[in-house]
N, C-alpha and C. Protein backbone atom coordinates (compact mmCIF):
# COMPACT_ATOMS: atom_id res chain seq x y z
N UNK A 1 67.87 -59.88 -45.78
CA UNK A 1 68.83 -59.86 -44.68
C UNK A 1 69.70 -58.62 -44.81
N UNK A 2 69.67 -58.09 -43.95
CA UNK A 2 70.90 -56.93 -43.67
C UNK A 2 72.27 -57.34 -44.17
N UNK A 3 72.60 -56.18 -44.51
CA UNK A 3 74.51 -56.32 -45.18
C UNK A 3 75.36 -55.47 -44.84
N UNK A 4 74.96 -54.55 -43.90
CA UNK A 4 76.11 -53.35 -43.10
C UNK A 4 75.49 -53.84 -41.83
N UNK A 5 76.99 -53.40 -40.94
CA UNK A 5 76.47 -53.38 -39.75
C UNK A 5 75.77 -52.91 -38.97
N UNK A 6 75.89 -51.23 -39.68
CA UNK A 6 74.54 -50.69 -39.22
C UNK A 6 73.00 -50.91 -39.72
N UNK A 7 73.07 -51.93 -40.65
CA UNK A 7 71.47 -52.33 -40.77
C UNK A 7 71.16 -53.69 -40.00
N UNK A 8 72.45 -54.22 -39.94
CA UNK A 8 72.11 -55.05 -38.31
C UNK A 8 72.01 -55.06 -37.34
N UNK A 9 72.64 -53.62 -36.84
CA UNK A 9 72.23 -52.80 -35.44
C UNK A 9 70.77 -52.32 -35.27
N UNK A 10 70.34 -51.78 -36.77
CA UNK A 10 69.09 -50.99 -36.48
C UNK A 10 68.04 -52.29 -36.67
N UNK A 11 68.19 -53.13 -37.11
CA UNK A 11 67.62 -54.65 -36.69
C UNK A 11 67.17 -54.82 -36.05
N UNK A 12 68.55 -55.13 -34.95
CA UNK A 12 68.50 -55.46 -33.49
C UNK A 12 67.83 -54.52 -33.12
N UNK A 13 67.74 -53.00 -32.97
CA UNK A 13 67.05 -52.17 -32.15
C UNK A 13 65.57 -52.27 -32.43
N UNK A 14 65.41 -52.43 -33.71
CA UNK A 14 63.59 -52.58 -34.28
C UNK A 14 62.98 -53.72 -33.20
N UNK A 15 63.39 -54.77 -33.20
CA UNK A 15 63.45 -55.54 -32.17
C UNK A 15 62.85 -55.59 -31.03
N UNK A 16 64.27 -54.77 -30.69
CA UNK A 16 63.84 -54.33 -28.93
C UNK A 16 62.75 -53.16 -29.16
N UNK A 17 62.61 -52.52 -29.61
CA UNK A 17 61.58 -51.27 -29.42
C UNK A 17 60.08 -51.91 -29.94
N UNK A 18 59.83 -53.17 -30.87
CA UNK A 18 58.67 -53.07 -30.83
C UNK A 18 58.04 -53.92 -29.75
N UNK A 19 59.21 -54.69 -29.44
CA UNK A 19 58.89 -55.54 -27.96
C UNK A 19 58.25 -54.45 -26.85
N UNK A 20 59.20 -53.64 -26.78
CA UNK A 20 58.60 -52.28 -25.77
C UNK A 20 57.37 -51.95 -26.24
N UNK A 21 57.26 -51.32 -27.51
CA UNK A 21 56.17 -50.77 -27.52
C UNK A 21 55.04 -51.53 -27.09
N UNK A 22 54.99 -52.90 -27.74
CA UNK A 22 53.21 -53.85 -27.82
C UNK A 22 53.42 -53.76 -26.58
N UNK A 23 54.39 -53.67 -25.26
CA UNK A 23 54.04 -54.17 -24.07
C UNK A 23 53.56 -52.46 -23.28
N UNK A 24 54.06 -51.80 -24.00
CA UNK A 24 53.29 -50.82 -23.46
C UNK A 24 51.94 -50.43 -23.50
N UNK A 25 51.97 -50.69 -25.62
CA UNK A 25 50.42 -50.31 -25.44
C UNK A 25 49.55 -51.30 -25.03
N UNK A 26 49.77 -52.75 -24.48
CA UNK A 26 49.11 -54.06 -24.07
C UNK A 26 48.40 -53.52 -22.08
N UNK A 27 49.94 -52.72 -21.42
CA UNK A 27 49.79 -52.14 -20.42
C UNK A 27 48.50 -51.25 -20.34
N UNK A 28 48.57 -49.72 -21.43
CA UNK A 28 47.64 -49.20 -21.61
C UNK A 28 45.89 -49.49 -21.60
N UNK A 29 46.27 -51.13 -22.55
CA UNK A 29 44.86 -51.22 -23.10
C UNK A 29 44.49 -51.89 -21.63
N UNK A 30 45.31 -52.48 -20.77
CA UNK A 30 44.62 -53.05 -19.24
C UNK A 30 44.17 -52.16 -18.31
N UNK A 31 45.04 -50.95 -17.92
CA UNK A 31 44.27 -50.04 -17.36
C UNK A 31 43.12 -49.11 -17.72
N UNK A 32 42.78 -49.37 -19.16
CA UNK A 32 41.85 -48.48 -19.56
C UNK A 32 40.56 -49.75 -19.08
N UNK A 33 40.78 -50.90 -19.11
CA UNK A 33 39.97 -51.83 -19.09
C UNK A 33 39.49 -51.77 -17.49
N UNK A 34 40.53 -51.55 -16.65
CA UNK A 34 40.41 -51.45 -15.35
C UNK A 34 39.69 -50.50 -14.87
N UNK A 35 40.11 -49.55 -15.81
CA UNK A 35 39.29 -47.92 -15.03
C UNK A 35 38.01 -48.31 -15.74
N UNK A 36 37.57 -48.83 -16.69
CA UNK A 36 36.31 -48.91 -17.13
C UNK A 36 35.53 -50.04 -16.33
N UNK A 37 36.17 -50.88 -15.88
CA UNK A 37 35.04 -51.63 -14.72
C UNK A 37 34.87 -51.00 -13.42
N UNK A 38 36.20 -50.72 -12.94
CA UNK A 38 35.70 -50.03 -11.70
C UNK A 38 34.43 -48.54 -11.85
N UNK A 39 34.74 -47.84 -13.04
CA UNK A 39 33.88 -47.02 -13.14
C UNK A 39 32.04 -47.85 -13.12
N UNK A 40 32.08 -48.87 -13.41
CA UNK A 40 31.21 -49.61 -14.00
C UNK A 40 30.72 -50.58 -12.97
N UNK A 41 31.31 -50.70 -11.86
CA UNK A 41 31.27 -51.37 -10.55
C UNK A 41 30.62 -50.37 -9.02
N UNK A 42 30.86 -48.77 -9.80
CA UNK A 42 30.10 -48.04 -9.21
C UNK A 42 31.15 -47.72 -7.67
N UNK A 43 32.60 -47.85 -8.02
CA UNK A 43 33.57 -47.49 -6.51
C UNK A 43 34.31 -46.61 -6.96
N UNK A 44 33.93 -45.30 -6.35
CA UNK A 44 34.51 -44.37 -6.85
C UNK A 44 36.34 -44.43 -6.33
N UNK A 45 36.43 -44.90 -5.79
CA UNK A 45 38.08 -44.99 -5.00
C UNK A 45 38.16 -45.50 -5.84
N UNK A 46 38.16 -46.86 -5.96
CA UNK A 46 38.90 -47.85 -6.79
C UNK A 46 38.79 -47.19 -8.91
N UNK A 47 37.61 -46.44 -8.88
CA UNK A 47 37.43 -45.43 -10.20
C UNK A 47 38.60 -44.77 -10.49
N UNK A 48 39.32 -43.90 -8.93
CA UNK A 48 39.99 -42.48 -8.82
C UNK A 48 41.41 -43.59 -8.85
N UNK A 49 41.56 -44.20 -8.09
CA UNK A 49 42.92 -44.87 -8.66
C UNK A 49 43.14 -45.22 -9.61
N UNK A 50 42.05 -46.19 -10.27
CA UNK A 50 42.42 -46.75 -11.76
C UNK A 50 42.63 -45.55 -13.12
N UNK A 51 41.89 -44.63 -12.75
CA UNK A 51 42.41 -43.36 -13.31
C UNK A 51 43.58 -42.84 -13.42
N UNK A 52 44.18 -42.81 -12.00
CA UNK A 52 45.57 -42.17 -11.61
C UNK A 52 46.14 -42.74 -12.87
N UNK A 53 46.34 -44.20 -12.37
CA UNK A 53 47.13 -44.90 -13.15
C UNK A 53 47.70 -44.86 -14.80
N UNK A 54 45.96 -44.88 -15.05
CA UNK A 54 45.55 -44.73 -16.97
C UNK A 54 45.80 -43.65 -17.55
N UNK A 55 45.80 -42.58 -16.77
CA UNK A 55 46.46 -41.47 -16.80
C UNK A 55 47.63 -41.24 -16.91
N UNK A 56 48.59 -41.46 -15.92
CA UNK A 56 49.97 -41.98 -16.07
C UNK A 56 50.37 -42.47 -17.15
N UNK A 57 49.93 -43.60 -17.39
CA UNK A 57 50.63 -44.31 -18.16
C UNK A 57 50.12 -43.87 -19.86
N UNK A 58 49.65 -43.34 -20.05
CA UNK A 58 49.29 -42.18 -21.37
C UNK A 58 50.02 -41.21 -21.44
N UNK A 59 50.50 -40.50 -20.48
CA UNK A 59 51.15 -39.61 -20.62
C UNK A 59 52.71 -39.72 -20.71
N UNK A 60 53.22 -40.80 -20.12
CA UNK A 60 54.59 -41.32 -20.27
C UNK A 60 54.49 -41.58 -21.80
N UNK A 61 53.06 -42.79 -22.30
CA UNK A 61 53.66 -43.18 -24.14
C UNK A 61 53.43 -41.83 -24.52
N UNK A 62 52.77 -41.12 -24.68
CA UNK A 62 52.51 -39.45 -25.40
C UNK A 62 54.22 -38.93 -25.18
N UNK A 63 54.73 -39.27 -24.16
CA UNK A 63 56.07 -38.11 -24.28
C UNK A 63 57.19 -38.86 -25.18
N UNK A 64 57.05 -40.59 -25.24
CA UNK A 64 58.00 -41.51 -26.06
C UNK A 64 57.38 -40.83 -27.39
N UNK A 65 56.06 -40.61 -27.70
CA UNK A 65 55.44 -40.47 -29.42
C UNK A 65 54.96 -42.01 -29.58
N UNK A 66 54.44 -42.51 -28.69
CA UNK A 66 54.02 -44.38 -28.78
C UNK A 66 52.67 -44.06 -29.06
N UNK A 67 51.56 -43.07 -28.35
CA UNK A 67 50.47 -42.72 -28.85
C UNK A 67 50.68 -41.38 -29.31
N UNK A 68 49.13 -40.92 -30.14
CA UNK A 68 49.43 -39.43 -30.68
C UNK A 68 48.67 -38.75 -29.14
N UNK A 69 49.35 -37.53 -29.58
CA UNK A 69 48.99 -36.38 -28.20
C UNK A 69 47.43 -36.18 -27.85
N UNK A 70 46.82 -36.35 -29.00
CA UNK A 70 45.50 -35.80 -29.19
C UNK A 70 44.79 -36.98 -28.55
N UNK A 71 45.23 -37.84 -29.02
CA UNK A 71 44.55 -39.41 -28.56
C UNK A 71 44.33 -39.37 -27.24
N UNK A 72 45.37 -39.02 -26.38
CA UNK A 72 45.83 -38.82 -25.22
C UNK A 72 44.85 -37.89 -24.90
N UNK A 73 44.69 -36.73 -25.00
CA UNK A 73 43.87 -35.33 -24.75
C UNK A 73 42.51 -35.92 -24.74
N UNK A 74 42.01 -36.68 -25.42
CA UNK A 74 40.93 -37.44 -25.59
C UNK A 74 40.36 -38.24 -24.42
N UNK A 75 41.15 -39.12 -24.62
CA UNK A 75 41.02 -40.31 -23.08
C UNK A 75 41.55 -39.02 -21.84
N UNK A 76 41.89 -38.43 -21.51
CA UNK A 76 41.64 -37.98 -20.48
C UNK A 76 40.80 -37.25 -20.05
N UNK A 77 40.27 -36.19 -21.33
CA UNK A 77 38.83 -36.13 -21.41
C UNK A 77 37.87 -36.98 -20.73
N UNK A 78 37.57 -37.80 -21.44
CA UNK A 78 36.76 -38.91 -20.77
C UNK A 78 36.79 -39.08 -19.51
N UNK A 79 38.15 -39.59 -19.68
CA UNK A 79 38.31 -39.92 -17.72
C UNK A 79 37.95 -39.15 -17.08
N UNK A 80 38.25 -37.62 -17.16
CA UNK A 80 37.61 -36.70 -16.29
C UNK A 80 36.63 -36.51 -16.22
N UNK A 81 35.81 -36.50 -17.38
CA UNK A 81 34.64 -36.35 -17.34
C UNK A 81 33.65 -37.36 -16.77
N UNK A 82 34.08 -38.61 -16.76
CA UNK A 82 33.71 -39.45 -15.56
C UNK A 82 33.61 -39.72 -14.35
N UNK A 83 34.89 -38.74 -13.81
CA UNK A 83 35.48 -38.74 -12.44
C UNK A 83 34.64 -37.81 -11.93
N UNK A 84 34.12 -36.64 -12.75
CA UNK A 84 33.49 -35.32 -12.32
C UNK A 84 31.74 -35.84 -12.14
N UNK A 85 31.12 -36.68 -12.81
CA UNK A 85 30.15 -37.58 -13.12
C UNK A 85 29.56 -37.96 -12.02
N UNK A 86 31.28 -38.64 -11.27
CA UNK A 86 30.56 -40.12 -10.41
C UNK A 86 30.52 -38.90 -9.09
C-alpha cells in the first residue's frame, strides 16, 4: 500500500491510464478485425472505410506511445498494400 500522497495519486492515475489504454488497444484490435473481414468479404468501400478508421486510430495510440511507431509503420503497410491489391 502506498504511504505518500503522491504514491497515492500516482495510484490513482495507474488506474485510470491502464483503463484507457486496454480500451484503446481492445478498440484497435476491433478495427483491425473489421478491416480484415471486409477485406475478406471482397467490398472494397466497406475495405476503404474500415481502413480509414484502423488507420486513425493507430496513429492517435502511436502519438500517446500506447503502440511502438514501427508497429504502426507496419500495419499500415499492410493496409495499403491491400487497398492497392483490391
Amino acid at each position: 500500500m502506498a504511504n505518500t500522497k503522491s504514491a497515492l495519486k500516482n495510484d490513482r492515475k495507474r488506474v485510470v491510464r491502464t483503463v484507457r489504454n486496454r480500451s484503446t488497444k481492445s478498440r484497435i484490435k476491433t478495427l483491425s478485425k473489421k478491416y480484415q473481414e471486409a477485406v475478406a468479404s471482397g467490398d472494397a468501400e466497406a475495405a476503404k472505410t474500415a481502413a480509414v478508421s484502423y488507420i486513425s486510430a493507430l496513429d492517435k495510440a502511436s502519438k500517446s506511445n500506447l503502440v511502438h511507431p514501427n508497429a504502426v509503420a507496419r500495419a499500415k503497410s499492410k493496409v495499403s498494400k491491400h487497398a492497392l491489391s483490391a
